[in-house]
PDB file of N, CA and C in Angstrom:
ATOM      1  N   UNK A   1      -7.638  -5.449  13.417  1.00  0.00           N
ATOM      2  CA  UNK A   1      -7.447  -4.923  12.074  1.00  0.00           C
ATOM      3  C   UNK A   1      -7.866  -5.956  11.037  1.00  0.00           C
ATOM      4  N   UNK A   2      -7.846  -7.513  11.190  1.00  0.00           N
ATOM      5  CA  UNK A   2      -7.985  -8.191   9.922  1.00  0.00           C
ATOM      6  C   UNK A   2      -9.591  -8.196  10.075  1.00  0.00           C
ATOM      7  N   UNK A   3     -10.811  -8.044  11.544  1.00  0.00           N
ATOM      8  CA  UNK A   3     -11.876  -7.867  10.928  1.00  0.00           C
ATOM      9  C   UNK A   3     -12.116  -6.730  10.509  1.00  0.00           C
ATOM     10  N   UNK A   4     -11.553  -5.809  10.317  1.00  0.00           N
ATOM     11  CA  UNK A   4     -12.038  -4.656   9.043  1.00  0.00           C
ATOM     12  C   UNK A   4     -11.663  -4.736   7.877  1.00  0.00           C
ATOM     13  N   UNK A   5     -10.093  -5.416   7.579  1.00  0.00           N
ATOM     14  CA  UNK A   5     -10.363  -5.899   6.321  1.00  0.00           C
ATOM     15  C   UNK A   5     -11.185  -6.839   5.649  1.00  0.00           C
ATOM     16  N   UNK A   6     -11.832  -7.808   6.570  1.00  0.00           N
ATOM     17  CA  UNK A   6     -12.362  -8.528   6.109  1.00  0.00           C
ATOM     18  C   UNK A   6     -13.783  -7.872   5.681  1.00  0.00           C
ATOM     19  N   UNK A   7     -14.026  -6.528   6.131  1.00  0.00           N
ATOM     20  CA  UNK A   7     -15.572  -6.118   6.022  1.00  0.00           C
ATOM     21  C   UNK A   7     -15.149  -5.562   4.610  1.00  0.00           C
ATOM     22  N   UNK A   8     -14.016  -5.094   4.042  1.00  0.00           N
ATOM     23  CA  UNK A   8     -14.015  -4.509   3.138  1.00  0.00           C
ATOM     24  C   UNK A   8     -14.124  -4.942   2.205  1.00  0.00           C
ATOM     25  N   UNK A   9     -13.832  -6.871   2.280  1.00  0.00           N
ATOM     26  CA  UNK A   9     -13.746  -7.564   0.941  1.00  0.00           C
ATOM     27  C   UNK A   9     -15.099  -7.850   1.075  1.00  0.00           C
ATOM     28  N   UNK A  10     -16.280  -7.233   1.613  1.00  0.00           N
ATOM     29  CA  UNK A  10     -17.858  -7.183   1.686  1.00  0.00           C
ATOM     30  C   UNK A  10     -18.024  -6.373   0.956  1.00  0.00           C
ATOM     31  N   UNK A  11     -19.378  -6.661   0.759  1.00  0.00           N
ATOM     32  CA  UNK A  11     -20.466  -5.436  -0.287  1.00  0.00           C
ATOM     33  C   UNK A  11     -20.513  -4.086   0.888  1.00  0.00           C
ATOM     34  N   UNK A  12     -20.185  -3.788   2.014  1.00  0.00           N
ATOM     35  CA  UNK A  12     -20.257  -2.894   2.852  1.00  0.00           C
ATOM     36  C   UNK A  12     -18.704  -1.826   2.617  1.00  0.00           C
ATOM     37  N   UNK A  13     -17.996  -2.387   2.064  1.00  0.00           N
ATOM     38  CA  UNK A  13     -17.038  -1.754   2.286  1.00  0.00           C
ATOM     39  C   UNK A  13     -16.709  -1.460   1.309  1.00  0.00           C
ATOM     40  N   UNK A  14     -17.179  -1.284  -0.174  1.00  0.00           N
ATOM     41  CA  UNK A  14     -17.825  -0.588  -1.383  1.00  0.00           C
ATOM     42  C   UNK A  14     -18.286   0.887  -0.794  1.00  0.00           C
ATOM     43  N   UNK A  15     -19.005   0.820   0.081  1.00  0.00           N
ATOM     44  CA  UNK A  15     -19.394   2.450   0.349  1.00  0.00           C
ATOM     45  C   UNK A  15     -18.303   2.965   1.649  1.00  0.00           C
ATOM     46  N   UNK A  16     -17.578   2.342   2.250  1.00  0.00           N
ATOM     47  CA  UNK A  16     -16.696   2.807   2.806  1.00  0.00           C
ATOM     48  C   UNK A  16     -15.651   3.412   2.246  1.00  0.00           C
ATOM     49  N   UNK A  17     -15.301   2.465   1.106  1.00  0.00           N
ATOM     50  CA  UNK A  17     -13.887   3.114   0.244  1.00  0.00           C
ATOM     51  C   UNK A  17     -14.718   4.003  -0.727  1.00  0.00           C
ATOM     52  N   UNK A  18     -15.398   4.096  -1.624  1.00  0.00           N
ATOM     53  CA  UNK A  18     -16.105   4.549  -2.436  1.00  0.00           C
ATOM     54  C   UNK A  18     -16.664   5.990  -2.015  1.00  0.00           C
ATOM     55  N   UNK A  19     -17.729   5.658  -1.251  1.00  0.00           N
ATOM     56  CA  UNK A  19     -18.575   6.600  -0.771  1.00  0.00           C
ATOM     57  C   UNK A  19     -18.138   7.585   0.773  1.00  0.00           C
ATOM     58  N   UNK A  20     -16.898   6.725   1.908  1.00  0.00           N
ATOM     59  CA  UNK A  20     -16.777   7.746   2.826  1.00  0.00           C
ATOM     60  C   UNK A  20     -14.834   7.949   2.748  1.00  0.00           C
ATOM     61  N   UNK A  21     -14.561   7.495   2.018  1.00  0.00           N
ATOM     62  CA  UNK A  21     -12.961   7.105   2.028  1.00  0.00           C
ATOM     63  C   UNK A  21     -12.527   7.323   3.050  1.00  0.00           C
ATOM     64  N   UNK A  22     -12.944   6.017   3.281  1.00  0.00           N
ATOM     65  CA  UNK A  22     -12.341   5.177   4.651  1.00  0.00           C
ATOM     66  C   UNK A  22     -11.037   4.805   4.847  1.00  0.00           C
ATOM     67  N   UNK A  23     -10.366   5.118   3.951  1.00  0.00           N
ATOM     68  CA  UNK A  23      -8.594   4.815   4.466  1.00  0.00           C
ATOM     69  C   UNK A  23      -8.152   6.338   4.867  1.00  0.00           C
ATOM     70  N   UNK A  24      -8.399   7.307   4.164  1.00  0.00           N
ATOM     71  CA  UNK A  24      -8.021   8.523   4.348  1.00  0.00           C
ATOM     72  C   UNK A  24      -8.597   8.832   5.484  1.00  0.00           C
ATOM     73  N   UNK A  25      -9.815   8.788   5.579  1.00  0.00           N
ATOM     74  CA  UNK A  25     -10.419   9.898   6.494  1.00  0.00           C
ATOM     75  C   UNK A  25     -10.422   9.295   7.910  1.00  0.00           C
ATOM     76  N   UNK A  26     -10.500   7.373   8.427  1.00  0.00           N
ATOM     77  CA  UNK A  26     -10.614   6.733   9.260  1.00  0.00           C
ATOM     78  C   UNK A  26      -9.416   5.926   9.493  1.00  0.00           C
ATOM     79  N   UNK A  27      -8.925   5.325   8.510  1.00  0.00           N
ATOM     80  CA  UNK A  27      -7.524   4.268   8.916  1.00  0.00           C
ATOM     81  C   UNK A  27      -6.578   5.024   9.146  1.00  0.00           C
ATOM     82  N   UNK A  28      -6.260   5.515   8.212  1.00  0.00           N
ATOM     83  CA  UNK A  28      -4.842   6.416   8.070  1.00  0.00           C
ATOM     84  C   UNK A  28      -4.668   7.448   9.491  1.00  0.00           C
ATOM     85  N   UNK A  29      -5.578   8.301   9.690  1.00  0.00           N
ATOM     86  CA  UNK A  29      -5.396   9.009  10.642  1.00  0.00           C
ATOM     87  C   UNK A  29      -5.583   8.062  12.137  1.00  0.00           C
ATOM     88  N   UNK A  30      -6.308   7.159  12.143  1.00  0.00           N
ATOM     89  CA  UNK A  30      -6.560   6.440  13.315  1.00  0.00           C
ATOM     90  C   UNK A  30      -5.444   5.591  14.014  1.00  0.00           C
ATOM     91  N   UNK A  31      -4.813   4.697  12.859  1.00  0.00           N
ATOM     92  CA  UNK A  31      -3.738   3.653  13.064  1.00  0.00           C
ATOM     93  C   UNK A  31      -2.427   3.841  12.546  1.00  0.00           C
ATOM     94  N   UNK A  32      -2.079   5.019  11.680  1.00  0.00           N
ATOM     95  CA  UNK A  32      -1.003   5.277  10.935  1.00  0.00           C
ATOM     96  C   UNK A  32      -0.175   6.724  11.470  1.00  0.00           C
ATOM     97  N   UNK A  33      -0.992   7.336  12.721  1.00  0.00           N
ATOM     98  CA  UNK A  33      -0.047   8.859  12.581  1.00  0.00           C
ATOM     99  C   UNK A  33      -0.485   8.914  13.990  1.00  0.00           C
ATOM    100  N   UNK A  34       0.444   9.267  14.609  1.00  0.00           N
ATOM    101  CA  UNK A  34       0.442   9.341  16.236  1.00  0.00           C
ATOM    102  C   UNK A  34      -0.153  10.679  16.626  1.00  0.00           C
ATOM    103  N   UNK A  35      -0.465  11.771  16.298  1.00  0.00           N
ATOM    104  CA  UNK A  35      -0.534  13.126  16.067  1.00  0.00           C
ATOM    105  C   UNK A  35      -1.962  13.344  15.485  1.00  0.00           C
ATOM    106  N   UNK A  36      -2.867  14.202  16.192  1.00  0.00           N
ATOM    107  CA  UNK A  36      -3.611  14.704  14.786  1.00  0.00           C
ATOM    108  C   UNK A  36      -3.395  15.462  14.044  1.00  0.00           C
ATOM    109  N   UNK A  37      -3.882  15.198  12.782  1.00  0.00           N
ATOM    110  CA  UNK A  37      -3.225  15.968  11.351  1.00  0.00           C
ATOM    111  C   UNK A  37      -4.270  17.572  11.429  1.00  0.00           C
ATOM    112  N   UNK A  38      -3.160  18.281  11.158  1.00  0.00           N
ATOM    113  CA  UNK A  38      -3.904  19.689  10.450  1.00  0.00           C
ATOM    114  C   UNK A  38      -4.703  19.470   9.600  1.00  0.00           C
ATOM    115  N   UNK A  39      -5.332  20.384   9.292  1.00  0.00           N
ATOM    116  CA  UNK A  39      -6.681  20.499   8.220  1.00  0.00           C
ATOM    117  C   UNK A  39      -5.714  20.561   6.913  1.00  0.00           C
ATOM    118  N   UNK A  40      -4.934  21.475   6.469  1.00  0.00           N
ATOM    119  CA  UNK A  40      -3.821  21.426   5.472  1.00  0.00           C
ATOM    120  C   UNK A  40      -3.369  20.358   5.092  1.00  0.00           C
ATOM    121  N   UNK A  41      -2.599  19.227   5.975  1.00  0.00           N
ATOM    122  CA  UNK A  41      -1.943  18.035   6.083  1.00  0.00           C
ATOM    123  C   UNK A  41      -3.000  16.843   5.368  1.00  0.00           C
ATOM    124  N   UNK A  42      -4.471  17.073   5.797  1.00  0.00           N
ATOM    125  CA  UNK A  42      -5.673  15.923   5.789  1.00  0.00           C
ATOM    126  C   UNK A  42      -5.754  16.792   4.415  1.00  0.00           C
ATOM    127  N   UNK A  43      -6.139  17.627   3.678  1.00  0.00           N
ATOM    128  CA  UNK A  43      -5.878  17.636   2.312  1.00  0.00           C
ATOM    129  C   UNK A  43      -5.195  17.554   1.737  1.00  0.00           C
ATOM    130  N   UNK A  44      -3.845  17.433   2.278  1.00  0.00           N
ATOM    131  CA  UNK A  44      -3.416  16.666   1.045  1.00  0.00           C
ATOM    132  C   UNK A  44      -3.081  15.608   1.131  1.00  0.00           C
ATOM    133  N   UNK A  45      -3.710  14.287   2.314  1.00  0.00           N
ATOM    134  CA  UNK A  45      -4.025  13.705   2.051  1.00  0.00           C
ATOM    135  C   UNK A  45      -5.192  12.605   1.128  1.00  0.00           C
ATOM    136  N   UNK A  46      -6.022  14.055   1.179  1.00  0.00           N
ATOM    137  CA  UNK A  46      -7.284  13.687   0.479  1.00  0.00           C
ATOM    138  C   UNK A  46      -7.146  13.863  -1.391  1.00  0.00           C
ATOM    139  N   UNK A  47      -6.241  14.876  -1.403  1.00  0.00           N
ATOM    140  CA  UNK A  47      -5.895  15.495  -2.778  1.00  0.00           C
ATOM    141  C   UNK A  47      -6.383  14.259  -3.882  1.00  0.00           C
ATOM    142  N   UNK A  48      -5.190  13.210  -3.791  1.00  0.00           N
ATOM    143  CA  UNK A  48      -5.359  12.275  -4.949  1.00  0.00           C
ATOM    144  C   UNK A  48      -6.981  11.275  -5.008  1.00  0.00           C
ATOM    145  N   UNK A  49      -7.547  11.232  -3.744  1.00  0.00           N
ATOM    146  CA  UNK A  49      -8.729  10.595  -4.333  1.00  0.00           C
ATOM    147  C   UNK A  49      -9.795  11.356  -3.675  1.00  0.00           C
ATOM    148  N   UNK A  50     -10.123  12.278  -5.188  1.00  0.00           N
ATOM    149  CA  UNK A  50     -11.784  13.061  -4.834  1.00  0.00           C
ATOM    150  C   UNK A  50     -12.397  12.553  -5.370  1.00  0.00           C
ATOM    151  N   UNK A  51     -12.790  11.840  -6.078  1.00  0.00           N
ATOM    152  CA  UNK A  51     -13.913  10.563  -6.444  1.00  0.00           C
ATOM    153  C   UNK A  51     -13.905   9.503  -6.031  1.00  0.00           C
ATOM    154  N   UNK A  52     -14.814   8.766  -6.237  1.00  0.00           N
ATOM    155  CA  UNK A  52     -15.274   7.308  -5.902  1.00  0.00           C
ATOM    156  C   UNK A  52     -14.133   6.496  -7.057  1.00  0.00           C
ATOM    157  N   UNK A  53     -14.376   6.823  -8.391  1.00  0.00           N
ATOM    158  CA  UNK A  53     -13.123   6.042  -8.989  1.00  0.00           C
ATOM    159  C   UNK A  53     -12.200   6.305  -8.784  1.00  0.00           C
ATOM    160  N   UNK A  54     -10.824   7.475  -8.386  1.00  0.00           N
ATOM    161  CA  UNK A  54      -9.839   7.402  -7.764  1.00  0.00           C
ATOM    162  C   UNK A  54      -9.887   6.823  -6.124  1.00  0.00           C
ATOM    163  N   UNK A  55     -10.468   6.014  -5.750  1.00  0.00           N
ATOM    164  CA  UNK A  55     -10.382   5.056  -4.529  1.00  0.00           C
ATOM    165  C   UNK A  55     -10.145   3.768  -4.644  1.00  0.00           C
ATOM    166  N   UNK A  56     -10.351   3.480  -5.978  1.00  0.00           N
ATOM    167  CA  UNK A  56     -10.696   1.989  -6.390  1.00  0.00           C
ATOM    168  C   UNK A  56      -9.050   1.108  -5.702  1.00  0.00           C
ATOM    169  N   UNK A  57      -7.973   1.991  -6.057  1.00  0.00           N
ATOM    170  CA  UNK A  57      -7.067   1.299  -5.440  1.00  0.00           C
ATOM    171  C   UNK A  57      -6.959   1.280  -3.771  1.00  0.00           C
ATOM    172  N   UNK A  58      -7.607   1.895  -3.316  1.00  0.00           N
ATOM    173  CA  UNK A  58      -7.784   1.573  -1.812  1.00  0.00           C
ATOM    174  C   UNK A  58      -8.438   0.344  -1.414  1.00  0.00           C
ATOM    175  N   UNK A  59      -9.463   0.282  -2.409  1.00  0.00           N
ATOM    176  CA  UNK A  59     -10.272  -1.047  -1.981  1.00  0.00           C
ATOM    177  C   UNK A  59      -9.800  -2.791  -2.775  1.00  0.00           C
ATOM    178  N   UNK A  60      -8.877  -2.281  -3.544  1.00  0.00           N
ATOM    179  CA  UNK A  60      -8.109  -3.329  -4.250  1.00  0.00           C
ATOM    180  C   UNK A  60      -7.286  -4.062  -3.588  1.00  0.00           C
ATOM    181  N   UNK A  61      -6.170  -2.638  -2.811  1.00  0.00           N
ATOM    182  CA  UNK A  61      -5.578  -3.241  -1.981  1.00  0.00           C
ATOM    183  C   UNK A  61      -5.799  -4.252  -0.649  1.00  0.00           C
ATOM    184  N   UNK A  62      -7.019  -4.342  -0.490  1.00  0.00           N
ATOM    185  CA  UNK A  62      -7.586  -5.175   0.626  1.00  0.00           C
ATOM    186  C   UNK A  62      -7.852  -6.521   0.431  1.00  0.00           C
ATOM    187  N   UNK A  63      -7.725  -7.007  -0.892  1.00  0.00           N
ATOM    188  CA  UNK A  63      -8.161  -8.082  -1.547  1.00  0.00           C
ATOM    189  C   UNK A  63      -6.893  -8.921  -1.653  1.00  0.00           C
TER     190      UNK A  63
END
């Protein structure tokens, strides 16, 4: 886990959080929930960040 954070405090991980939201769609479900999530459940996880600028705190937090 700390080399993926470390990719994030890279210019690569700008389009991960930004462009594929990579905590929602890859961390969260991968390392955080024992279960796979319903399609229902994964939106509303996705709800609060449908843009690239509502992600910015995903990629903040890595720093």
């Amino acid at each position: 886990m700390g080399e993926l954070f470390s990719t994030f405090r890279s210019p690569a991980g700008e389009e991960m959080v930004f462009g594929n939201n990579f905590f929602v769609e890859t961390v969260f479900p991968q390392f955080y929930v024992a279960r796979t999530l319903t399609d229902a459940e994964m939106a509303a996880y996705r709800a609060p960040y449908p843009t690239s600028e509502s992600r910015l705190p995903t990629l903040v937090w890595t720093h």
